[in-house]
C-alpha atoms as a PDB file:
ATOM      1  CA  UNK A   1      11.419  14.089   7.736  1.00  0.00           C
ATOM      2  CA  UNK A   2      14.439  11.985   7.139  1.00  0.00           C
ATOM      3  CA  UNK A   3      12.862  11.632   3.579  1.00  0.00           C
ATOM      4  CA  UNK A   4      13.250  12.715  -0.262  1.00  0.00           C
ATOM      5  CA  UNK A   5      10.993  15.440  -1.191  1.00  0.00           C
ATOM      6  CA  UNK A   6       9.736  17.205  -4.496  1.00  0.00           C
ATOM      7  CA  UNK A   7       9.231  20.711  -4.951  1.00  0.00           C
ATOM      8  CA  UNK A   8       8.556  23.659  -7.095  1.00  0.00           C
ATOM      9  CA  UNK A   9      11.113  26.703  -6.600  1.00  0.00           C
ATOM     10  CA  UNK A  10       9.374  29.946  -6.096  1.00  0.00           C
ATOM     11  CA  UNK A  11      10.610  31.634  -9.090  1.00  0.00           C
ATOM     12  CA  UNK A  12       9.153  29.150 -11.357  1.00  0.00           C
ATOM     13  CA  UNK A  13       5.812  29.960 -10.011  1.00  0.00           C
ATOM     14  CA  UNK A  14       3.047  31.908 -12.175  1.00  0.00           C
ATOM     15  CA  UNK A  15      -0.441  31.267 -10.899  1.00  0.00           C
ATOM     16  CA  UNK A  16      -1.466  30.310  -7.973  1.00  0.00           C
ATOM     17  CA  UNK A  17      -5.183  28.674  -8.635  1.00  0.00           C
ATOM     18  CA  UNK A  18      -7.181  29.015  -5.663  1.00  0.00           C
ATOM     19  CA  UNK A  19     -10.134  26.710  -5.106  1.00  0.00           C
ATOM     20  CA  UNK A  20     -12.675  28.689  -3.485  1.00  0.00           C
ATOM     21  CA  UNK A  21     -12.070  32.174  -6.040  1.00  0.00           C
ATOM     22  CA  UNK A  22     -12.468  29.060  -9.084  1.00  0.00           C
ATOM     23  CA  UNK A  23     -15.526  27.468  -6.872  1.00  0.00           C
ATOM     24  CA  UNK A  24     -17.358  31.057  -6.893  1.00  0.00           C
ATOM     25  CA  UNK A  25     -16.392  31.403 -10.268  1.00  0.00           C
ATOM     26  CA  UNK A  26     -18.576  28.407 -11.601  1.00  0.00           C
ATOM     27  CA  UNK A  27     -21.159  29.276  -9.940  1.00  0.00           C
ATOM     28  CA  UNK A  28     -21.905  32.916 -10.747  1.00  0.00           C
ATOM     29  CA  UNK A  29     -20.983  32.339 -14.340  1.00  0.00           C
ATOM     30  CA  UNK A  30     -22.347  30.131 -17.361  1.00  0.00           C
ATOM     31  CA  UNK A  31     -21.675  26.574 -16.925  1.00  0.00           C
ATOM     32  CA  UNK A  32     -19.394  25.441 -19.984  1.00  0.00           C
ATOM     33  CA  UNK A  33     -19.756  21.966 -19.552  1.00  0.00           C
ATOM     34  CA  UNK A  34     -21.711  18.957 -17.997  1.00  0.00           C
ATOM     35  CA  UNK A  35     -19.202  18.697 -15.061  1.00  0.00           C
ATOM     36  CA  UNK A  36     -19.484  22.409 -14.195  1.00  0.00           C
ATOM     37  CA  UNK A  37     -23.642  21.651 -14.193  1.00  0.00           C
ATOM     38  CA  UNK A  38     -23.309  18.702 -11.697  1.00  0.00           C
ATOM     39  CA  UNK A  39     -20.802  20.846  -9.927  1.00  0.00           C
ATOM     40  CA  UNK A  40     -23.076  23.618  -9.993  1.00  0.00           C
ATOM     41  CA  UNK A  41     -26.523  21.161  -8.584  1.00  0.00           C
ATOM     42  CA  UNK A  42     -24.256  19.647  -5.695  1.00  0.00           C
ATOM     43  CA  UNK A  43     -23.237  22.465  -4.546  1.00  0.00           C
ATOM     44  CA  UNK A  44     -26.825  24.353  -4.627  1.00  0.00           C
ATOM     45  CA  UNK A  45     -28.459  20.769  -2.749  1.00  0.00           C
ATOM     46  CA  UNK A  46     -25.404  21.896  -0.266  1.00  0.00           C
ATOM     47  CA  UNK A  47     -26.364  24.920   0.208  1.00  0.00           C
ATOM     48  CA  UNK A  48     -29.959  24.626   0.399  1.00  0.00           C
ATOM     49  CA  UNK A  49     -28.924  22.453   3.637  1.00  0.00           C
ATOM     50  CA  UNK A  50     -27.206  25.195   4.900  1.00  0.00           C
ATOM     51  CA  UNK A  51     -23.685  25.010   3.772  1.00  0.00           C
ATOM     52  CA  UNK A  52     -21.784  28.334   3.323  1.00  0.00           C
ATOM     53  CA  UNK A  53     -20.435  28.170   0.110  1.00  0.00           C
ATOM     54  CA  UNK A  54     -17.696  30.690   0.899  1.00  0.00           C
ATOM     55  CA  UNK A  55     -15.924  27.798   3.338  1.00  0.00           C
ATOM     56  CA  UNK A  56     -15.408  25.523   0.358  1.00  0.00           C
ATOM     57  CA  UNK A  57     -13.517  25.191  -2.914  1.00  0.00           C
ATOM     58  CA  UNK A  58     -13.620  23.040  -6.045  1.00  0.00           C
ATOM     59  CA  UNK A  59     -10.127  21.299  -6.446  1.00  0.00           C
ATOM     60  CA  UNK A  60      -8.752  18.300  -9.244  1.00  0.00           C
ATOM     61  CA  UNK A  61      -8.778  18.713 -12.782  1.00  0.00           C
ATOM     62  CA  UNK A  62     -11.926  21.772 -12.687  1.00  0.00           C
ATOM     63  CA  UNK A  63      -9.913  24.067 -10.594  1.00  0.00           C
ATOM     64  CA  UNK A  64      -7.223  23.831 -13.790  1.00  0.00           C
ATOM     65  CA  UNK A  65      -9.579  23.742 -16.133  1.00  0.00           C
ATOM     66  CA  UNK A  66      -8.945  20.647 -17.535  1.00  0.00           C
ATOM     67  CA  UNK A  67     -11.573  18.353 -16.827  1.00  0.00           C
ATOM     68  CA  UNK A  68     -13.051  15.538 -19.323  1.00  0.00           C
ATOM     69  CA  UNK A  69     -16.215  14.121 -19.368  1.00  0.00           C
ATOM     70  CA  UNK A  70     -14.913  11.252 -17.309  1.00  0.00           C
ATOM     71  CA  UNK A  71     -13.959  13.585 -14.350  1.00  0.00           C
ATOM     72  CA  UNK A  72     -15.130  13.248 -10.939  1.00  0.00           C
ATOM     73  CA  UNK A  73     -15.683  16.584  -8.908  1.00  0.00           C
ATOM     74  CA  UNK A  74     -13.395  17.167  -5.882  1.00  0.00           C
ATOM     75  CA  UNK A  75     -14.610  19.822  -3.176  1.00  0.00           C
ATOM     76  CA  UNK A  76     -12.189  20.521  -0.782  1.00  0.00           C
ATOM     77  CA  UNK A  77     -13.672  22.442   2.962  1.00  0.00           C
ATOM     78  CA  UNK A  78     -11.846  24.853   4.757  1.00  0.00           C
ATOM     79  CA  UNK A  79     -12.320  24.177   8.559  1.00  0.00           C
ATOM     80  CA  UNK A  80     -13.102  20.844  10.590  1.00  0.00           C
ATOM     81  CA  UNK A  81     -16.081  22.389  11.383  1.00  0.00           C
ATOM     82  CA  UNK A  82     -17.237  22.626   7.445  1.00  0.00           C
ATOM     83  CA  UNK A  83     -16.108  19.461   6.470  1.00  0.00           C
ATOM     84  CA  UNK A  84     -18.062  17.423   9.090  1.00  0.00           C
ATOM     85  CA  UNK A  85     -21.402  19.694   8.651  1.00  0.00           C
ATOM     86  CA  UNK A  86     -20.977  18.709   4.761  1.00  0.00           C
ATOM     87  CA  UNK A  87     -20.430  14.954   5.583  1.00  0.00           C
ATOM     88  CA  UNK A  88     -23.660  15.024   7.294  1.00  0.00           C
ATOM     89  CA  UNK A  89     -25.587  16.722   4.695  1.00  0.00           C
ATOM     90  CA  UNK A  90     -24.266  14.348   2.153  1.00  0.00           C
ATOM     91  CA  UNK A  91     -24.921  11.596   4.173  1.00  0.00           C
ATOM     92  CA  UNK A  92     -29.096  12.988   4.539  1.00  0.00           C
ATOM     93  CA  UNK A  93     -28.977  13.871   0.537  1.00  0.00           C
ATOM     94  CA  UNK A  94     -28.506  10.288   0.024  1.00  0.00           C
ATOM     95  CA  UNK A  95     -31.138   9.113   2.301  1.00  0.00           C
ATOM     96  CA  UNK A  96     -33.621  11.439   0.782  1.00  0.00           C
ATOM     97  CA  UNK A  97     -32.383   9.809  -2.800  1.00  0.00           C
ATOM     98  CA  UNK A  98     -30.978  13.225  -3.778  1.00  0.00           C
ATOM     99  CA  UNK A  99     -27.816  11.889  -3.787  1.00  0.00           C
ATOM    100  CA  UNK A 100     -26.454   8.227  -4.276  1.00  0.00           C
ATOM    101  CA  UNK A 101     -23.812   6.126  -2.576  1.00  0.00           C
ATOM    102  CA  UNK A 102     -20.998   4.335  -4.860  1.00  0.00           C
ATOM    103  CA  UNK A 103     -22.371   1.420  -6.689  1.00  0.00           C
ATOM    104  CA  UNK A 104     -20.402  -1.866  -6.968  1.00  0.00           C
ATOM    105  CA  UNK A 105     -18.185  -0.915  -9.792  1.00  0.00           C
ATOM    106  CA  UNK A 106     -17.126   2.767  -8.504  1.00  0.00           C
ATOM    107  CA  UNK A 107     -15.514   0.792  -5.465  1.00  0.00           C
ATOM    108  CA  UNK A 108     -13.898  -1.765  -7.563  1.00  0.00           C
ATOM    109  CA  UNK A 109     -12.530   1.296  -9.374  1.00  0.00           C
ATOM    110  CA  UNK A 110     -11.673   3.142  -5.941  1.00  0.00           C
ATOM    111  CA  UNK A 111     -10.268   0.267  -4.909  1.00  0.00           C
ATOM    112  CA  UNK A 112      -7.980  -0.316  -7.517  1.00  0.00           C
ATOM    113  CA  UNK A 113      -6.569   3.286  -7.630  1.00  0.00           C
ATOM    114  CA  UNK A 114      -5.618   3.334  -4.245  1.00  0.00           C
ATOM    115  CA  UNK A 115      -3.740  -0.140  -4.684  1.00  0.00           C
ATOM    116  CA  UNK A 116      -3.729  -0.324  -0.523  1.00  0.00           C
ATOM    117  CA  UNK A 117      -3.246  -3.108   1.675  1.00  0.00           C
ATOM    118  CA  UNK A 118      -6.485  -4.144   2.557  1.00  0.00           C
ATOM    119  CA  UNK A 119      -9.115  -6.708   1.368  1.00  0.00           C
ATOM    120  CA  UNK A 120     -11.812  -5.250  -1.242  1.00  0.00           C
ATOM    121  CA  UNK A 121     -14.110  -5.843   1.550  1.00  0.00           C
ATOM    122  CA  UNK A 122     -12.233  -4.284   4.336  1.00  0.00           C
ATOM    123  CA  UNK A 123     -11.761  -1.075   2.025  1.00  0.00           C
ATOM    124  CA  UNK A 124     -15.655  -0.796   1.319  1.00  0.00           C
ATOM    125  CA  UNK A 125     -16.470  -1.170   4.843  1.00  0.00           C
ATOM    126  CA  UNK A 126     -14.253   1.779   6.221  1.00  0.00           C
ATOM    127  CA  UNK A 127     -14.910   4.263   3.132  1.00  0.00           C
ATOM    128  CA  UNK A 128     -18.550   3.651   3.087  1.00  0.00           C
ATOM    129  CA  UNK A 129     -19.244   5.100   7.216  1.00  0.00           C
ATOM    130  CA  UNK A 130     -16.736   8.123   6.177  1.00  0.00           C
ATOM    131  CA  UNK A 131     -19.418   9.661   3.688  1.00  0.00           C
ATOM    132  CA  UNK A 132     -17.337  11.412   2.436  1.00  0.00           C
ATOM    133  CA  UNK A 133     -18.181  10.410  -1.336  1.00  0.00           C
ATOM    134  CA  UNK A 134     -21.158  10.239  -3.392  1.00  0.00           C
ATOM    135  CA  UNK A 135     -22.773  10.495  -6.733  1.00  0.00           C
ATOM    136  CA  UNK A 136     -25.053  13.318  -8.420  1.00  0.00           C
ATOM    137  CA  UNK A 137     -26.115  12.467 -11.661  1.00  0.00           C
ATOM    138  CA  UNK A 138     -23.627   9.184 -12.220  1.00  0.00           C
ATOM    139  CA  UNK A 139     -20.738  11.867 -11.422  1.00  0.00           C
ATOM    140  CA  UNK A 140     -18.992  10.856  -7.779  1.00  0.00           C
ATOM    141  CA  UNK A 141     -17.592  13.567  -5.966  1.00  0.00           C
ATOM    142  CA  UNK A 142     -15.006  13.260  -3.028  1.00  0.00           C
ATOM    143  CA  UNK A 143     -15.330  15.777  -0.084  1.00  0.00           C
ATOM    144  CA  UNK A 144     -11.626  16.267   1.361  1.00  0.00           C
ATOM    145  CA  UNK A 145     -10.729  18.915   4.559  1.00  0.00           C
ATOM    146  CA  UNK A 146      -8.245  21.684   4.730  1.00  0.00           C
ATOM    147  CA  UNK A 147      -7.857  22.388   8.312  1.00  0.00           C
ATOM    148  CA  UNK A 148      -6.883  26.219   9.863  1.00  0.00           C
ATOM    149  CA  UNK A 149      -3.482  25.584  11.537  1.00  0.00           C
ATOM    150  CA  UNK A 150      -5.280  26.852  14.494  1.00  0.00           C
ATOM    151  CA  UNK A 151      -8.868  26.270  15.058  1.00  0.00           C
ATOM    152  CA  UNK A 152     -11.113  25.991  18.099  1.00  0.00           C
ATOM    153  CA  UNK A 153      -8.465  26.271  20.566  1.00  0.00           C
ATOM    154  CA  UNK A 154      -6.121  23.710  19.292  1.00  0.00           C
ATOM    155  CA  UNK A 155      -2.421  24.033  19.239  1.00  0.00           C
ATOM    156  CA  UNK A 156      -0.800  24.908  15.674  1.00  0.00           C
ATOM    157  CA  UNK A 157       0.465  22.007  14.753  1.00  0.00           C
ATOM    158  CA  UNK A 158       2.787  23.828  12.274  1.00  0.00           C
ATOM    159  CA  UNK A 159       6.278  23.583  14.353  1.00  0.00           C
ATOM    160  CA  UNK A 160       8.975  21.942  12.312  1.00  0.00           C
ATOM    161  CA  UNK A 161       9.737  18.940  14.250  1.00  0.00           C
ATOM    162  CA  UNK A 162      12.624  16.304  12.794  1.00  0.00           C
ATOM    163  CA  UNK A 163      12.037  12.922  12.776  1.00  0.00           C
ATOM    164  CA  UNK A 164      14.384   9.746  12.255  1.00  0.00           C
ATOM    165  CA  UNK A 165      12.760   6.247  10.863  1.00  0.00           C
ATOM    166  CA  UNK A 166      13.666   3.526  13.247  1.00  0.00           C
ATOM    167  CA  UNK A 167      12.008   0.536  11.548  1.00  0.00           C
ATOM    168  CA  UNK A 168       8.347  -1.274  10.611  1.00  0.00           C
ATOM    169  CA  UNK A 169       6.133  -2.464  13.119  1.00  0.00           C
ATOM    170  CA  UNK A 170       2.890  -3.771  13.641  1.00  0.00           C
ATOM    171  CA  UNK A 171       0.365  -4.049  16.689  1.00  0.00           C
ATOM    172  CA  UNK A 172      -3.195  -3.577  18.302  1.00  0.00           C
ATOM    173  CA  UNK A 173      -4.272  -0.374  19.789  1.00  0.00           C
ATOM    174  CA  UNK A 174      -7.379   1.256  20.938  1.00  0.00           C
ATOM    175  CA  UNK A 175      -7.952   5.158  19.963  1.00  0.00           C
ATOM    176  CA  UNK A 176      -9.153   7.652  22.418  1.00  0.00           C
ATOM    177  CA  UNK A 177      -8.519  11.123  20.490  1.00  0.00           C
ATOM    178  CA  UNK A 178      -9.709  11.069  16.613  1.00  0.00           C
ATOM    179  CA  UNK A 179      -9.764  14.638  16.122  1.00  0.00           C
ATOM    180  CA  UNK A 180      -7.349  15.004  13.909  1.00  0.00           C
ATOM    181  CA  UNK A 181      -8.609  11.939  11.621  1.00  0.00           C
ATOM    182  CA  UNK A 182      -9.627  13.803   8.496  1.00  0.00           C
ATOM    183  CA  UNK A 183      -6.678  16.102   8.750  1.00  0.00           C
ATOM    184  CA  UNK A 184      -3.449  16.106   6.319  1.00  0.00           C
ATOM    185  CA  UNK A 185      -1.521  14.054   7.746  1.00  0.00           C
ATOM    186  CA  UNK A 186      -4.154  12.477   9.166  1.00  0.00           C
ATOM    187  CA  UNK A 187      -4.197  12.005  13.263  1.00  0.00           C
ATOM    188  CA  UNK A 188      -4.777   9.447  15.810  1.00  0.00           C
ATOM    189  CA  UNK A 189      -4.063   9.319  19.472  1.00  0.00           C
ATOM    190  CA  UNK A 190      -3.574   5.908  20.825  1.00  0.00           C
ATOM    191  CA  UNK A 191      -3.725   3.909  24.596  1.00  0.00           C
ATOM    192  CA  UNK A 192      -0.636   2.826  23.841  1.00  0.00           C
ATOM    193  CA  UNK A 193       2.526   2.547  26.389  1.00  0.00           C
ATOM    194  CA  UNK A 194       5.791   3.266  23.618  1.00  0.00           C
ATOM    195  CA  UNK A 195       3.638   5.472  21.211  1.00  0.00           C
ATOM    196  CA  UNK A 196       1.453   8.391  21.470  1.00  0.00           C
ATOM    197  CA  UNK A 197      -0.171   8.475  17.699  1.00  0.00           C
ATOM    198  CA  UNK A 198      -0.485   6.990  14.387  1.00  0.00           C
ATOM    199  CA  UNK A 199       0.030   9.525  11.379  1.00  0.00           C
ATOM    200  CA  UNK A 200      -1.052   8.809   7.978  1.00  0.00           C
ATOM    201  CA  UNK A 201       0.392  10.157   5.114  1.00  0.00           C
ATOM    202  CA  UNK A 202      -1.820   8.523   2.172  1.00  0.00           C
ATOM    203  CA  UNK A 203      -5.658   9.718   1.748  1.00  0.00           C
ATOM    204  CA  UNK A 204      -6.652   6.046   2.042  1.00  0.00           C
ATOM    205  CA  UNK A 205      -6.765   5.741   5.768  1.00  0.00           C
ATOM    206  CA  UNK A 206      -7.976   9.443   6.430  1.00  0.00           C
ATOM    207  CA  UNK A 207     -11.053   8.917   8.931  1.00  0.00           C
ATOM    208  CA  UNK A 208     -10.018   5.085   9.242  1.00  0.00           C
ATOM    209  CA  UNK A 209     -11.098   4.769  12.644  1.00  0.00           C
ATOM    210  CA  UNK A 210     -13.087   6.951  15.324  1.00  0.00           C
ATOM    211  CA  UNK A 211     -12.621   7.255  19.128  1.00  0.00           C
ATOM    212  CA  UNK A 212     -13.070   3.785  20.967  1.00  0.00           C
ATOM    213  CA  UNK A 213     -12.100   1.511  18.402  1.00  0.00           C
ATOM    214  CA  UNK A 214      -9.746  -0.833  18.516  1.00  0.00           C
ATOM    215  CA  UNK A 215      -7.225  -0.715  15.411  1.00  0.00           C
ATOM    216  CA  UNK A 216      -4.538  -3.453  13.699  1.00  0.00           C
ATOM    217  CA  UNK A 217      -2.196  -0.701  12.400  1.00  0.00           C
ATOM    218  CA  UNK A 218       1.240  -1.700  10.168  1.00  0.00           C
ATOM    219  CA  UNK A 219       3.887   1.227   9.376  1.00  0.00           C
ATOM    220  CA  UNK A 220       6.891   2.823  10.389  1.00  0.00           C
ATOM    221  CA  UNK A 221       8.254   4.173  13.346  1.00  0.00           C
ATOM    222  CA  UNK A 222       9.545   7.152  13.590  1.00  0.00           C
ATOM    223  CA  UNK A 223      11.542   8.916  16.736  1.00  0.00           C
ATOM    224  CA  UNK A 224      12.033  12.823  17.474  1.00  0.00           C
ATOM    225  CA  UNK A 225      15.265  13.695  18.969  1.00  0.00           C
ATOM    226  CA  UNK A 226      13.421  14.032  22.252  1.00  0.00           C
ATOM    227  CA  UNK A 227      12.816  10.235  21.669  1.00  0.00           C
ATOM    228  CA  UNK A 228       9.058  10.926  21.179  1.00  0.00           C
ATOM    229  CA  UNK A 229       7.596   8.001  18.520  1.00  0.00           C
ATOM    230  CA  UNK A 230       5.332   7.749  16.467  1.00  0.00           C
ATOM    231  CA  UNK A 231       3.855   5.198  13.824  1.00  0.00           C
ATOM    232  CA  UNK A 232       3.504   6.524  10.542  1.00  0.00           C
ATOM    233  CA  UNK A 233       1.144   4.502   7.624  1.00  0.00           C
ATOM    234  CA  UNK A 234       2.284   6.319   4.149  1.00  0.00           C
ATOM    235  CA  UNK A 235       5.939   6.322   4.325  1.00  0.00           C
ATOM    236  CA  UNK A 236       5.497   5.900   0.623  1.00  0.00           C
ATOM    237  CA  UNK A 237       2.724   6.531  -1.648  1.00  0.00           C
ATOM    238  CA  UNK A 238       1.973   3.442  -2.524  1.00  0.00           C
ATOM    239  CA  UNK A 239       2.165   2.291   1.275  1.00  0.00           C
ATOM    240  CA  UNK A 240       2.805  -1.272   0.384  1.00  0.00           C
ATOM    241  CA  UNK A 241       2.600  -3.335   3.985  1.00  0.00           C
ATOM    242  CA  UNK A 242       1.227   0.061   5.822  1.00  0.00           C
ATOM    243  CA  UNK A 243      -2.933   0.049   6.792  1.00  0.00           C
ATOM    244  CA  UNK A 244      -4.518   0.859   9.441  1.00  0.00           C
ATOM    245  CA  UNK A 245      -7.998  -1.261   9.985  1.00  0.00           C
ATOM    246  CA  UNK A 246     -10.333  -1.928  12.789  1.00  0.00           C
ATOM    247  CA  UNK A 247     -10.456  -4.554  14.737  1.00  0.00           C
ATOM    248  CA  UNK A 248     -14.370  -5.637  14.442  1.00  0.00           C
ATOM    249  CA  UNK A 249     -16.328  -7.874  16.723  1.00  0.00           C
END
């Protein structure tokens, strides 16, 4: 990836916490704490709207155990499939009032954390039409996908490809494939004559932008030795200078 990495070695490994087995957990046992009862409500409004509880896990500081009373709740859901049937029954929760959006000062606080390259504005606009975050009971919750390396007939996407930085750039495309848009990295194909996709790296610009738009994107390029390119926004994880942001009219 023509980059530094961090790693644990194997050997120091002693428990490998597993989000759904923790998620199942919580809710078959006595709650402990006020987290583990909002955790508990969301997930019952879920799956009183149909969710399958077994496709999903509970990730961030509860799946340690460490949570405060500060804590948000992160569930993460196995499949594309999952995670887009759970956007949508977020995204009627909060119509019916079961569920609330952000309020003005949990975006100033989103916004801060991420530290991106975008306007406050600009940031609100994009997050708001992912639903992919809400509140139960003043608590917001974040709703993240862990894709199958092969699912409904798509390639794996798991083949170790090497890839040489070539410099920034910046330009105007319009996407036709967003598929891949809530994956990690995050995926979209592009009209575009020198590249085929823009890759994100950084959670900020998962689900930026959906098939048809037209996109300002800023990032790096990288080149296979086949001299296939890409752009890629979250070289770093700050990003500084890398967005991606669509074009509006």
């Amino acid at each position: 990836m023509d980059a530094h990495l961090h790693a644990v070695a194997i050997e120091r490994i002693v428990k490998h916490h597993q989000p759904k087995q923790r998620l199942q957990q919580i809710m078959q046992t006595n709650r402990q704490d006020a987290i583990e009862r909002d955790l508990f409500q969301l997930c019952d409004l879920l799956q009183q709207y149909g969710l399958d509880l077994a496709q999903i896990g509970i990730t961030g500081s509860i799946l340690v155990g460490v949570q405060k009373q500060s804590s948000d709740i992160d569930l993460v859901c196995y499949g594309r499939a999952v995670f887009h049937q759970c956007r949508a029954i977020t995204r009627e929760l909060i119509e019916e009032g079961q569920l609330q959006e952000l309020d003005d000062n949990d975006w100033q606080q989103s916004y801060h954390r991420r530290s991106c390259d975008l306007s406050f504005a600009d940031y609100v606009w994009h997050e708001r039409r992912k639903t992919n975050k809400a509140v139960i009971n003043g608590r917001k919750f974040d709703l993240s996908c862990s894709h199958a390396l092969c699912e409904n007939n798509d390639p794996v996407r798991s083949e170790v490809t090497s890839y040489q930085k070539c410099g920034a750039i910046k330009l105007k495309c319009r996407v036709i494939d967003d598929t891949h848009g809530f994956d990690y990295p995050a995926e979209f194909k592009i009209d575009h004559e020198q590249f085929d996709t823009i890759v994100s790296f950084t959670a900020t610009y998962t689900g930026q932008a959906v098939k048809g738009e037209t996109v300002e994107v800023s990032g790096i390029v990288e080149q296979t030795p086949q001299g296939v390119k890409r752009i890629v926004v979250g070289s770093s994880r700050e990003a500084h200078g890398e967005y991606i942001k669509v074009i509006r009219v």
